[in-house]
C-alpha atoms as a PDB file:
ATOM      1  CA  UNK A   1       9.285  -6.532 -25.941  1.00  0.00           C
ATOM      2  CA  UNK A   2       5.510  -6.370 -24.311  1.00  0.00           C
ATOM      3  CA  UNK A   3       5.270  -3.423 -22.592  1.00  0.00           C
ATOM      4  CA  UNK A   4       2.661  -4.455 -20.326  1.00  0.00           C
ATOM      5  CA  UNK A   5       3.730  -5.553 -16.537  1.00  0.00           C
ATOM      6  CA  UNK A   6       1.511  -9.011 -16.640  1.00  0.00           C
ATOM      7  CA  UNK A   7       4.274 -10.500 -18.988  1.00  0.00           C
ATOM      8  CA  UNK A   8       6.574 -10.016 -15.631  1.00  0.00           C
ATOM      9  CA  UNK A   9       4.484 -10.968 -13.246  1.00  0.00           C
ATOM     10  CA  UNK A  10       4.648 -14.255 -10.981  1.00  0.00           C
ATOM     11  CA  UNK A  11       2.447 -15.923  -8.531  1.00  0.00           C
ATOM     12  CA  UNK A  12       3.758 -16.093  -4.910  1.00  0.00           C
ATOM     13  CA  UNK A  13       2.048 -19.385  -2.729  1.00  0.00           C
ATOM     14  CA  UNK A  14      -0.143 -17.642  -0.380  1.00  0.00           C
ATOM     15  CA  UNK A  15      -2.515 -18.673   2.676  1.00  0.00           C
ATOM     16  CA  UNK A  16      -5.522 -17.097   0.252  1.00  0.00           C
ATOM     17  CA  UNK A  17      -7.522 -20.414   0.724  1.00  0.00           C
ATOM     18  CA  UNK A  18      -7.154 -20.760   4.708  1.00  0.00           C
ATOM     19  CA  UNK A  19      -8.379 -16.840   5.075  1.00  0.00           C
ATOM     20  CA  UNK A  20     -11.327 -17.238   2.969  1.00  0.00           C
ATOM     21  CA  UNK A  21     -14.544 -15.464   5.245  1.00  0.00           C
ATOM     22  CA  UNK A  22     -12.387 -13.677   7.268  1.00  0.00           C
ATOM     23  CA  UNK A  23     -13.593 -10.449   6.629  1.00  0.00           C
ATOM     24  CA  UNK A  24     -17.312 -11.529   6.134  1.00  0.00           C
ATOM     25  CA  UNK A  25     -19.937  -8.981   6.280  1.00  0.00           C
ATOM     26  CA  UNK A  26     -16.953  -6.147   6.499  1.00  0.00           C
ATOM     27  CA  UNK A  27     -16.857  -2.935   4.402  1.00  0.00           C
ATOM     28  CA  UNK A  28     -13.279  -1.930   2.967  1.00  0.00           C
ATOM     29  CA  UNK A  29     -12.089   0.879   1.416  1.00  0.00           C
ATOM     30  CA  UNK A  30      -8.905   1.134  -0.798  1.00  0.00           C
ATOM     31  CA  UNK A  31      -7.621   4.457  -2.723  1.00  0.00           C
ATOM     32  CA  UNK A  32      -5.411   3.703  -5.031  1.00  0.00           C
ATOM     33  CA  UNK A  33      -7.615  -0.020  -5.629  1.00  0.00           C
ATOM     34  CA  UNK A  34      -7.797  -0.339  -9.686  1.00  0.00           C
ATOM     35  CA  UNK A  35      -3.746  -0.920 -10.434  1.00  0.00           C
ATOM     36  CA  UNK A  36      -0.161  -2.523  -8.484  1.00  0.00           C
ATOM     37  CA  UNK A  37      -0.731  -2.837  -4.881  1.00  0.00           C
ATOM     38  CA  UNK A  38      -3.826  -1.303  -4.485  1.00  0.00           C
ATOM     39  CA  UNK A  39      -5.512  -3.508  -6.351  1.00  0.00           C
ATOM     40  CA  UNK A  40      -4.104  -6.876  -5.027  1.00  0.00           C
ATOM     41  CA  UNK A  41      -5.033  -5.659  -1.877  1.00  0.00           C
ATOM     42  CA  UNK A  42      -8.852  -5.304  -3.268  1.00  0.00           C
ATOM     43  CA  UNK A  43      -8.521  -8.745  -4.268  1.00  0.00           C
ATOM     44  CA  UNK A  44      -6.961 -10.552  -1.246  1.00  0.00           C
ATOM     45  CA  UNK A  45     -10.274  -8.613   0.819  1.00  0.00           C
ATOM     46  CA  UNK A  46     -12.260  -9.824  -1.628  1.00  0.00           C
ATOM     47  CA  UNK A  47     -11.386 -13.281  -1.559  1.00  0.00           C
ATOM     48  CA  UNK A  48     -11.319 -13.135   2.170  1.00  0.00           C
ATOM     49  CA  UNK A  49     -14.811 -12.228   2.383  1.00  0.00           C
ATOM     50  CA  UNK A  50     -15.376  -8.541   2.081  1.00  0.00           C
ATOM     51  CA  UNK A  51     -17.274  -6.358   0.353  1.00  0.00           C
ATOM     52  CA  UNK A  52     -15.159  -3.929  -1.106  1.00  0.00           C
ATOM     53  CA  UNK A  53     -14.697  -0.556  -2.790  1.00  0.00           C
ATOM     54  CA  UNK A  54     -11.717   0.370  -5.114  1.00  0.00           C
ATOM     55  CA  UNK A  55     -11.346   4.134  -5.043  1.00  0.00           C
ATOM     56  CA  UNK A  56      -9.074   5.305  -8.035  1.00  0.00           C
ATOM     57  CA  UNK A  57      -8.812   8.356 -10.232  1.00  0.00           C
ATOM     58  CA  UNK A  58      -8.645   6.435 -12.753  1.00  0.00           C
ATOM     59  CA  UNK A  59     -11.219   3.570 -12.888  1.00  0.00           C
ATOM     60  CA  UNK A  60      -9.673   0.932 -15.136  1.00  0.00           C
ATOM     61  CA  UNK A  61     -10.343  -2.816 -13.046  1.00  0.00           C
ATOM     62  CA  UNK A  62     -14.098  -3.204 -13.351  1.00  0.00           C
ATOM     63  CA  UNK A  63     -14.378  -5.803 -15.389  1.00  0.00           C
ATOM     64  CA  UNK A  64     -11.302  -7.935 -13.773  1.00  0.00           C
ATOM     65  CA  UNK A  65     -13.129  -7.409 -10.838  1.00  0.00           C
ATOM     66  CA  UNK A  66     -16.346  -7.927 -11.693  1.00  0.00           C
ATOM     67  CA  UNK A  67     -15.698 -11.768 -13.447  1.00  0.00           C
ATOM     68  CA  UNK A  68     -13.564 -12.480 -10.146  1.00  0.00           C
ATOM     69  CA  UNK A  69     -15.737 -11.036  -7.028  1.00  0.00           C
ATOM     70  CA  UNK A  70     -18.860 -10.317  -8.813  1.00  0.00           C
ATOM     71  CA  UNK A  71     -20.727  -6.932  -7.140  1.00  0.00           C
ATOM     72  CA  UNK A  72     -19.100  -7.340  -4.015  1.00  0.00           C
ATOM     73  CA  UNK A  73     -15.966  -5.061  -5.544  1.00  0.00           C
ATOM     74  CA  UNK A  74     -17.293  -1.357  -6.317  1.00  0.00           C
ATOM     75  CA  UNK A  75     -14.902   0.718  -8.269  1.00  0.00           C
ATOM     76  CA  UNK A  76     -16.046   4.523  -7.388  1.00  0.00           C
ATOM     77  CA  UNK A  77     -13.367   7.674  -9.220  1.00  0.00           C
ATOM     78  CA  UNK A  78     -12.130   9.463  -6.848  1.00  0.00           C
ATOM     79  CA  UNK A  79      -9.407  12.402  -6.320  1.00  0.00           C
ATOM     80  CA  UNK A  80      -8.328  11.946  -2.885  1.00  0.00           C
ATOM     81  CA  UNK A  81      -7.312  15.693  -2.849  1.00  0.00           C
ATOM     82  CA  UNK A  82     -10.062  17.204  -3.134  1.00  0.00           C
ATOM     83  CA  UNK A  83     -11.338  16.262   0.852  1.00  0.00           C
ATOM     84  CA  UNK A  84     -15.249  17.624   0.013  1.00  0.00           C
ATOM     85  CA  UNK A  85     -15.409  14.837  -2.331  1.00  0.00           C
ATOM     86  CA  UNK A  86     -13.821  12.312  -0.049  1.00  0.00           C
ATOM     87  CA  UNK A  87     -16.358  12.894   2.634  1.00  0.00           C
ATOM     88  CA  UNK A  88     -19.422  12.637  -0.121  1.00  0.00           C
ATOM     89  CA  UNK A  89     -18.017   9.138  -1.415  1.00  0.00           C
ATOM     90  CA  UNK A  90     -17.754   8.401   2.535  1.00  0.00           C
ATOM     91  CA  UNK A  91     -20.934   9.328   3.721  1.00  0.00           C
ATOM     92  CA  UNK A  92     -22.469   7.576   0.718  1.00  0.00           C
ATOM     93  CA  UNK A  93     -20.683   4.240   1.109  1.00  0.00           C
ATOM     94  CA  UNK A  94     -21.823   4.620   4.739  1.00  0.00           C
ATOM     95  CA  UNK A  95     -25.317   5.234   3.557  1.00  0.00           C
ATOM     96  CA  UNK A  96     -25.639   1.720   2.154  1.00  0.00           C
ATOM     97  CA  UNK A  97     -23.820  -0.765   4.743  1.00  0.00           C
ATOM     98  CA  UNK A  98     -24.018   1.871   7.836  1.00  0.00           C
ATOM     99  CA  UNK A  99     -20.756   1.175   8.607  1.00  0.00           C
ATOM    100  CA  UNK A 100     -16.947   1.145   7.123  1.00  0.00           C
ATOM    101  CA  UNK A 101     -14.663  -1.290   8.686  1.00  0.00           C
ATOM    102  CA  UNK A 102     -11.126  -0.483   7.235  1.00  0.00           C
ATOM    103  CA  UNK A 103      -9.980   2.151   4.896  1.00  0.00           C
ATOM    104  CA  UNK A 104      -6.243   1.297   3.055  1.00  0.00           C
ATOM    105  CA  UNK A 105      -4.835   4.975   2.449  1.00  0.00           C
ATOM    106  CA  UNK A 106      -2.853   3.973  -1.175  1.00  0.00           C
ATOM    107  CA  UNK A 107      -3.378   6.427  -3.869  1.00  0.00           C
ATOM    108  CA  UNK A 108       0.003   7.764  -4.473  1.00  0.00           C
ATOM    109  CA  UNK A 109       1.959  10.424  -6.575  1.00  0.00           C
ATOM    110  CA  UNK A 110       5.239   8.950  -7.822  1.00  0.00           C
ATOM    111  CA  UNK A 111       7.176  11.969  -8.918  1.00  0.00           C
ATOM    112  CA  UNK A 112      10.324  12.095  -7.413  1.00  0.00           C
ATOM    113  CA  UNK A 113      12.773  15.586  -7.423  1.00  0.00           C
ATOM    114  CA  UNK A 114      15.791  17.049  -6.019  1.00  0.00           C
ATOM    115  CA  UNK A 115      17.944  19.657  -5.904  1.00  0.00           C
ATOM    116  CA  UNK A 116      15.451  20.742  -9.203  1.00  0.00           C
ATOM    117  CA  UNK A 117      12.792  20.519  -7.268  1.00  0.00           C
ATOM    118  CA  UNK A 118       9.444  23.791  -7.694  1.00  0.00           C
ATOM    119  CA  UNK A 119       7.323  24.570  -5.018  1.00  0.00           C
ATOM    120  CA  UNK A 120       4.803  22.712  -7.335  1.00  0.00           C
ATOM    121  CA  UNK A 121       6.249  19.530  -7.055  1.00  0.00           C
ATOM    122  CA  UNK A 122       6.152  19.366  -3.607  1.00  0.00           C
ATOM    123  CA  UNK A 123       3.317  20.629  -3.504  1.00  0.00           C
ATOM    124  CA  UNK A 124       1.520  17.603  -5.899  1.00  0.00           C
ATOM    125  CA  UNK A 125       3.708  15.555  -4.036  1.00  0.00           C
ATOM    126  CA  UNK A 126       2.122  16.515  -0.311  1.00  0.00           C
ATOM    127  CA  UNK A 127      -1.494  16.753  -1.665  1.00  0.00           C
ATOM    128  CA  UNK A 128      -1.998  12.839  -2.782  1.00  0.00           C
ATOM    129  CA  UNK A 129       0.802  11.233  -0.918  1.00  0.00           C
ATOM    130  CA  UNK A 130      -0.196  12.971   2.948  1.00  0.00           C
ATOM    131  CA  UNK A 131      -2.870  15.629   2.662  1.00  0.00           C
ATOM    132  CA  UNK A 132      -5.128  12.993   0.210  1.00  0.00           C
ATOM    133  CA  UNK A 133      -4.270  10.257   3.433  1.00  0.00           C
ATOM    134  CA  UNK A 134      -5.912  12.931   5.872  1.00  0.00           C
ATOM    135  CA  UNK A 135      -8.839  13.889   3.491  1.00  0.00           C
ATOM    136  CA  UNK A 136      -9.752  10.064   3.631  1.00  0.00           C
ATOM    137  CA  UNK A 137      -9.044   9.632   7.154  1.00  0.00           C
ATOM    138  CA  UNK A 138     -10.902  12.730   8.240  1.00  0.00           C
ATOM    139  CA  UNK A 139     -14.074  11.421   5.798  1.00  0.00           C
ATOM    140  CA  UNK A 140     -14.302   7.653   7.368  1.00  0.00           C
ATOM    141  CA  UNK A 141     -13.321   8.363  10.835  1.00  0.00           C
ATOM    142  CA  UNK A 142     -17.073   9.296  11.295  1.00  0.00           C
ATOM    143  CA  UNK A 143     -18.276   5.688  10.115  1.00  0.00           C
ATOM    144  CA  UNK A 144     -15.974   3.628  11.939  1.00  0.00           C
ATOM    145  CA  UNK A 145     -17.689   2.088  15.070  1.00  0.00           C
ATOM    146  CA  UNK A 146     -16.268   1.666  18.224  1.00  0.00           C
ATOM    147  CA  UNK A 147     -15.818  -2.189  19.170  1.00  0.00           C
ATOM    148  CA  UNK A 148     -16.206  -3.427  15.161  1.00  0.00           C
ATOM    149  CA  UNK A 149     -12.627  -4.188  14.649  1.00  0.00           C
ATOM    150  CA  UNK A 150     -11.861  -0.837  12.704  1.00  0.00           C
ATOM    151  CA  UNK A 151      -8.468  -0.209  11.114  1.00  0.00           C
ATOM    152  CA  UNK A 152      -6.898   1.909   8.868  1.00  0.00           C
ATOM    153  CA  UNK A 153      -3.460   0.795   6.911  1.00  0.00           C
ATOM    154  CA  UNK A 154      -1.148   3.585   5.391  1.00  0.00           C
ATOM    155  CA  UNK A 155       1.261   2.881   2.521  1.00  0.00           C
ATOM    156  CA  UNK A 156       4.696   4.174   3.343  1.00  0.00           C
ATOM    157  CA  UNK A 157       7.759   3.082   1.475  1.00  0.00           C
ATOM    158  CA  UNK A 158      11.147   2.090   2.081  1.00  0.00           C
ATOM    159  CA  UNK A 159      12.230   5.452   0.599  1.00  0.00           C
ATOM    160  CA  UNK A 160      10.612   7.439   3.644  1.00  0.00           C
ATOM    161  CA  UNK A 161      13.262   5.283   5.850  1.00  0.00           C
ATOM    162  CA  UNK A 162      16.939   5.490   3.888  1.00  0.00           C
ATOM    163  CA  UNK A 163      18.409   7.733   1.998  1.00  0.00           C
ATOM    164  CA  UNK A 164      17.860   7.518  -2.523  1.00  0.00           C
ATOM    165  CA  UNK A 165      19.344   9.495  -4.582  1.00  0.00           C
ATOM    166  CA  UNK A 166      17.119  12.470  -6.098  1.00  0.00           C
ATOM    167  CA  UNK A 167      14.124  11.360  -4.100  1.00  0.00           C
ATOM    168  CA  UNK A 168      13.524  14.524  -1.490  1.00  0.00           C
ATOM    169  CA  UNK A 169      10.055  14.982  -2.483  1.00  0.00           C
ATOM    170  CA  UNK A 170       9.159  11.566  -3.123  1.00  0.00           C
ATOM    171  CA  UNK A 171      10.690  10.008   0.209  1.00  0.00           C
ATOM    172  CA  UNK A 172       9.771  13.403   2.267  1.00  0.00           C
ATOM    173  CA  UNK A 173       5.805  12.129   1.513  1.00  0.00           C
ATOM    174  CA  UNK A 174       6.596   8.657   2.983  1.00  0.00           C
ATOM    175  CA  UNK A 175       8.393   9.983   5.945  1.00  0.00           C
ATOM    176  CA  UNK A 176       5.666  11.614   6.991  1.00  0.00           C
ATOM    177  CA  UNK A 177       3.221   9.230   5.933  1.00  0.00           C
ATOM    178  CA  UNK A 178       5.136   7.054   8.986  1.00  0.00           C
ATOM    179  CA  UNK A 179       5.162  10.071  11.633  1.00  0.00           C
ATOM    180  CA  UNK A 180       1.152  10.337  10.738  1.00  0.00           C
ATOM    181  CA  UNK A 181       0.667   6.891  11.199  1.00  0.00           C
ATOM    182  CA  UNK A 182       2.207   7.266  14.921  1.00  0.00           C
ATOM    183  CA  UNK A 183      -0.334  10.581  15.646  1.00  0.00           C
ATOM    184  CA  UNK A 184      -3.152   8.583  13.813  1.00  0.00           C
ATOM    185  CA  UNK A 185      -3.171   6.048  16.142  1.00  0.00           C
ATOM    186  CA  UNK A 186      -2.565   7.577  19.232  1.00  0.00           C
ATOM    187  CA  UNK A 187      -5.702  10.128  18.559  1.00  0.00           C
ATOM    188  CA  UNK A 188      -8.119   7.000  17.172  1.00  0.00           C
ATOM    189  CA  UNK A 189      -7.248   4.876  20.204  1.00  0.00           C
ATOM    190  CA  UNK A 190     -10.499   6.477  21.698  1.00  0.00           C
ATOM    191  CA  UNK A 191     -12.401   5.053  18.788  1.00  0.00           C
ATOM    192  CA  UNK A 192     -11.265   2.088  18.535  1.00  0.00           C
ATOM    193  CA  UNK A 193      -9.700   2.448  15.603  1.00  0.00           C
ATOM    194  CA  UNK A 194      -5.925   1.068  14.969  1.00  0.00           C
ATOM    195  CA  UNK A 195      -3.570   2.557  12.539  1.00  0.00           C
ATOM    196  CA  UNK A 196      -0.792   1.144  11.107  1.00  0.00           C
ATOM    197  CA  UNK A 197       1.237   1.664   8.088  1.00  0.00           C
ATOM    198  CA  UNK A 198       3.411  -0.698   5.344  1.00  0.00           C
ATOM    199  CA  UNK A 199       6.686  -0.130   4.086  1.00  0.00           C
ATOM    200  CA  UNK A 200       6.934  -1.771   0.932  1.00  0.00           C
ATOM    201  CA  UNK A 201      10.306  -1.765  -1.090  1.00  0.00           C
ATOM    202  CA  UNK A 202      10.272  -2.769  -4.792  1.00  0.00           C
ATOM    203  CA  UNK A 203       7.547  -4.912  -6.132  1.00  0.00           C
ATOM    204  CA  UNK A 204       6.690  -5.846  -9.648  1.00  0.00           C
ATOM    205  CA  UNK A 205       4.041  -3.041 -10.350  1.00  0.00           C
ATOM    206  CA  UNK A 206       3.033  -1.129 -13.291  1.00  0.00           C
ATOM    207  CA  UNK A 207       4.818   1.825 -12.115  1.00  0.00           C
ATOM    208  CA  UNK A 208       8.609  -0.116 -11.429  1.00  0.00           C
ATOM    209  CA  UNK A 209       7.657  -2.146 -14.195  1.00  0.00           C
ATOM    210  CA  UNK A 210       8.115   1.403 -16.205  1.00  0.00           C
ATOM    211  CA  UNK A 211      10.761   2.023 -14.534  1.00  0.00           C
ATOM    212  CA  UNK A 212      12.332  -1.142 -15.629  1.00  0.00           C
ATOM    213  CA  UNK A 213      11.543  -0.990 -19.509  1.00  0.00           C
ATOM    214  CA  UNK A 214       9.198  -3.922 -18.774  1.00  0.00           C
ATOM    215  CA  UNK A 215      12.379  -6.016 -18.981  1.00  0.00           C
ATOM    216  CA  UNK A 216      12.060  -7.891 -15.276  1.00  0.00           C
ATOM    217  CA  UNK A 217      14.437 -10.699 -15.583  1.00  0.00           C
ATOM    218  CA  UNK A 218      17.016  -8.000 -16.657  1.00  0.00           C
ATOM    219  CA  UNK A 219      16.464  -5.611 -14.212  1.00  0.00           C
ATOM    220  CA  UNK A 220      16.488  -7.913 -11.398  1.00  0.00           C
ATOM    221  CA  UNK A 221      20.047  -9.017 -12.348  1.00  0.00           C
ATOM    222  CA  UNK A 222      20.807  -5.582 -10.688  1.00  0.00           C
ATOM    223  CA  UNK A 223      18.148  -5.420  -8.120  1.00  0.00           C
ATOM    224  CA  UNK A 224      18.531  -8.820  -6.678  1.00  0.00           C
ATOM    225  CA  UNK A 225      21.862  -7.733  -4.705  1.00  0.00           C
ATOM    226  CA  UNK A 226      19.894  -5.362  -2.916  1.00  0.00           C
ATOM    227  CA  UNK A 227      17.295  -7.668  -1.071  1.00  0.00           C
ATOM    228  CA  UNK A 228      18.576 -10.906   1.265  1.00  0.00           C
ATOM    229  CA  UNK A 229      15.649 -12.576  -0.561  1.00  0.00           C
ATOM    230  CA  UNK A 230      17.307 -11.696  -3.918  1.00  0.00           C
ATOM    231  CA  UNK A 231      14.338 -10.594  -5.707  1.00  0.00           C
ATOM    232  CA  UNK A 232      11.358  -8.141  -6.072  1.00  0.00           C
ATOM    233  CA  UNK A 233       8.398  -8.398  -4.223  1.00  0.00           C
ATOM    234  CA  UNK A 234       5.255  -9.136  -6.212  1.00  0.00           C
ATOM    235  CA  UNK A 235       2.454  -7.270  -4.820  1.00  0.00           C
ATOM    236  CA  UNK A 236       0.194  -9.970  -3.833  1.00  0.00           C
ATOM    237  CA  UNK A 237       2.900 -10.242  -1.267  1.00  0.00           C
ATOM    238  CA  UNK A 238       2.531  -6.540   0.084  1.00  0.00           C
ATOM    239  CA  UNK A 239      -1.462  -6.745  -0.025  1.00  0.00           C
ATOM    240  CA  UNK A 240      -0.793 -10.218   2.118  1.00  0.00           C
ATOM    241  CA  UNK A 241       0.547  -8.255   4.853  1.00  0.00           C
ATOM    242  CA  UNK A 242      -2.202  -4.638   4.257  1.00  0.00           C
ATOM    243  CA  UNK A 243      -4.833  -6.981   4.812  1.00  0.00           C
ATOM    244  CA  UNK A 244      -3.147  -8.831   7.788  1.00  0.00           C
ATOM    245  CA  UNK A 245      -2.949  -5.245   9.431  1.00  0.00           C
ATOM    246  CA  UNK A 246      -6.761  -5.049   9.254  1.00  0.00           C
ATOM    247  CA  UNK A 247      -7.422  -8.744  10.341  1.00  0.00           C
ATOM    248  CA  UNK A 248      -8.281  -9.699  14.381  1.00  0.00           C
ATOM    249  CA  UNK A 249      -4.977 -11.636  14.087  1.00  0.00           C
ATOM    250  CA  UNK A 250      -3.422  -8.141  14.351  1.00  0.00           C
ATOM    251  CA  UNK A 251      -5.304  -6.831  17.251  1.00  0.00           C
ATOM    252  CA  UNK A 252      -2.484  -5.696  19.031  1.00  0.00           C
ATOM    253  CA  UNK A 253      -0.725  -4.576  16.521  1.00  0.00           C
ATOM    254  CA  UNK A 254      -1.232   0.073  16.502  1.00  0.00           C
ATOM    255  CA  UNK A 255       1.405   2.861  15.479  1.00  0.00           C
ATOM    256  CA  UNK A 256       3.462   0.667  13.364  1.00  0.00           C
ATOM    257  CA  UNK A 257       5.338   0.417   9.911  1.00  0.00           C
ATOM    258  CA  UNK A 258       5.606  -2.876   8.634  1.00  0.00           C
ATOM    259  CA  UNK A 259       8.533  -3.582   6.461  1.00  0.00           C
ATOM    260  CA  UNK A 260       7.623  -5.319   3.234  1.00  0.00           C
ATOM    261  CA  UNK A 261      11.174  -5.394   2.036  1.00  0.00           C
ATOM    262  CA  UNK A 262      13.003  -8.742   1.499  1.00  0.00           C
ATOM    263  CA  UNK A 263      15.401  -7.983   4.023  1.00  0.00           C
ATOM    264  CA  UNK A 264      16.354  -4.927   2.343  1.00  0.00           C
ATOM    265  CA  UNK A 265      16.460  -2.655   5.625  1.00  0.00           C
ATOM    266  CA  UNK A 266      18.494  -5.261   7.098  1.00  0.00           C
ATOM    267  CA  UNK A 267      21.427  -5.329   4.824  1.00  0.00           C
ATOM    268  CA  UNK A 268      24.579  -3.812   5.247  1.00  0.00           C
ATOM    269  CA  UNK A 269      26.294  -2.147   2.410  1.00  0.00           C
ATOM    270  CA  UNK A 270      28.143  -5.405   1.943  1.00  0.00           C
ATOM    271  CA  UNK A 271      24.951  -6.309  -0.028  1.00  0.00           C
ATOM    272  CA  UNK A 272      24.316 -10.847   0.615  1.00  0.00           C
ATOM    273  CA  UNK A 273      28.512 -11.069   0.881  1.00  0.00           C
ATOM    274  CA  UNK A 274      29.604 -12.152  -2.320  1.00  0.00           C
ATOM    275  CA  UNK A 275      32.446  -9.955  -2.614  1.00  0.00           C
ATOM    276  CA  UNK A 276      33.184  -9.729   0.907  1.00  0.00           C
ATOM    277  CA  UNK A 277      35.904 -10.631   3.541  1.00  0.00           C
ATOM    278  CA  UNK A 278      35.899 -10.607   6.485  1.00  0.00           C
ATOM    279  CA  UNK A 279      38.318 -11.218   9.242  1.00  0.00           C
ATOM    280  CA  UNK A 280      37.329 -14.899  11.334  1.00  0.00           C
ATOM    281  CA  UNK A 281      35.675 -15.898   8.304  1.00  0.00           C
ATOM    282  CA  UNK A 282      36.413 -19.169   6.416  1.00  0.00           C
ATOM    283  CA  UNK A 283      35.568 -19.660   2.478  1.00  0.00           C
END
C-alpha cells in the first residue's frame, strides 16, 4: 500500500475558474501553507490572483508551487511560537508590498491527550494551536490598512465544538481558537479588519491520511456514517470556503465559525437513518 496521501486524494468541481483576479494586487499570508489545508488554501489565493506567502516550519512545497504560480507564492520557515520572529517575517513582508491584506492563522499541533495528559502537552498544544494564532495576529495587525478589505481567517475544528474521546488538549486549542475569533473581531472592528474562523471536520490530509493507514476507501466505510454527505472532505473544499472568508463577497460576514463539516454538526446520533425507526414513519 502507498503510503503517501496523493494516492487518496480526489478532485472536488470548484468555482476556481469564475474567481480568477479576485484577489489581484492582494498580499496573503498562510501559516501552516506548505501541506493539507494550508496549502490548498495557498493555491486557491493563488489562482485567484494573489500574491502569496506560505509560512511553514517545515518548507517542503516550493517547487509545486513554483511550476504552478511561479514567484507570486513565497514559502518563508517559520515557528509561529516564537512571536519575535513572527513580527520580523511581518515587518519584512510589509517592507516589500507595504501592505498585508489577509493573514490565514493554520499552523497547527495535532497531539491529542487525556486523562494522561503533562503539563507539557498542553503546553505544546496552547503555544502553536492559540498563543502561535496571537503571535501572528499581534505581528500583521500593524500592516493591515483601514478601508483595504483586511481579514484574518482562524482554523478551528469540529473537535473544539463536540465532545471526542481522548481529545482534551487537542479540542481545548480549538475551543478557544473560536472564543478568540469572537474577541478578535470585536477589538479589530476599529481597523477594519474582520475575523472569522473555519470549522473543518475530517478532510483527506496528510495528517488523517496517517491516521487512516493511507487506506481511504477503507476508512471511509466507517467514516461515511458520520457526515449527511457520506464522505470526507477534501481540502480544496475547506480552502474554498478560508478564502471566501477573506473575499468582498463576505463583507458582512465578522465573529464567526464556519462549519466545514458535511453536515456532521447537524446529525443526530441516529447517524443518515439506516437503522432507524421511528414512530409516523413509513418504509
Amino acid at each position: 500500500m502507498s503510503m503517501d496521501w496523493n494516492t487518496g486524494r480526489r478532485f472536488p468541481k470548484l468555482n476556481v475558474e469564475e474567481t480568477k483576479g479576485r484577489f489581484k494586487d492582494y498580499v496573503v499570508l498562510v501559516t501552516g501553507g506548505c501541506s493539507g489545508i494550508g496549502k490548498a488554501a495557498v493555491e486557491r489565493f493563488a489562482s485567484d490572483g494573489a500574491t502569496v506567502y506560505a509560512l511553514d516550519i517545515r518548507v517542503q512545497a516550493e517547487e509545486d508551487f513554483m511550476k504552478a504560480f511561479g514567484k507570486r507564492v513565497k514559502c518563508i520557515q517559520l515557528d509561529v511560537t516564537d512571536g519575535e520572529k513572527c513580527k520580523e517575517v511581518a515587518a519584512d513582508i510589509a517592507s516589500r508590498h507595504n501592505i498585508i491584506h489577509t493573514l490565514v492563522n493554520n499552523a497547527a499541533y495535532f497531539g491529542s491527550k487525556g486523562i494522561t495528559a503533562t503539563r507539557d502537552d498542553w503546553i505544546k498544544s496552547f503555544d502553536v494551536n492559540v498563543i502561535g494564532y496571537s503571535n501572528m495576529t499581534q505581528a500583521v495587525v500593524p500592516y493591515m490598512k483601514n478601508g483595504a478589505d483586511c481579514s484574518i481567517v482562524n482554523m478551528s475544528s469540529i473537535s473544539g465544538l463536540r465532545a471526542q474521546p481522548m481529545r482534551w488538549t487537542y479540542s481545548a486549542t480549538k475551543g478557544g481558537i473560536c472564543s478568540m475569533t469572537k474577541c478578535m473581531a470585536l477589538d479589530l472592528r476599529e481597523n477594519g479588519i474582520r475575523v472569522n474562523c473555519v470549522s473543518p471536520s475530517w478532510a483527506w490530509s496528510p495528517e488523517v491520511a496517517k491516521a487512516a493507514n493511507y487506506d481511504r476507501e477503507k476508512s471511509e466505510e466507517t467514516w461515511q456514517r458520520f457526515f449527511i454527505n457520506g464522505r470526507l472532505a477534501e481540502v480544496e473544499e475547506v480552502a474554498a470556503v478560508i478564502v471566501f472568508l477573506a473575499s468582498r463577497d463576505a463583507s458582512y460576514i465578522t465573529g464567526s465559525d464556519i462549519p466545514v463539516c458535511g453536515g456532521y454538526l447537524a446529525i443526530g446520533p441516529e447517524q443518515r437513518g439506516e437503522n432507524s425507526s421511528f414512530a409516523g414513519t413509513e418504509y
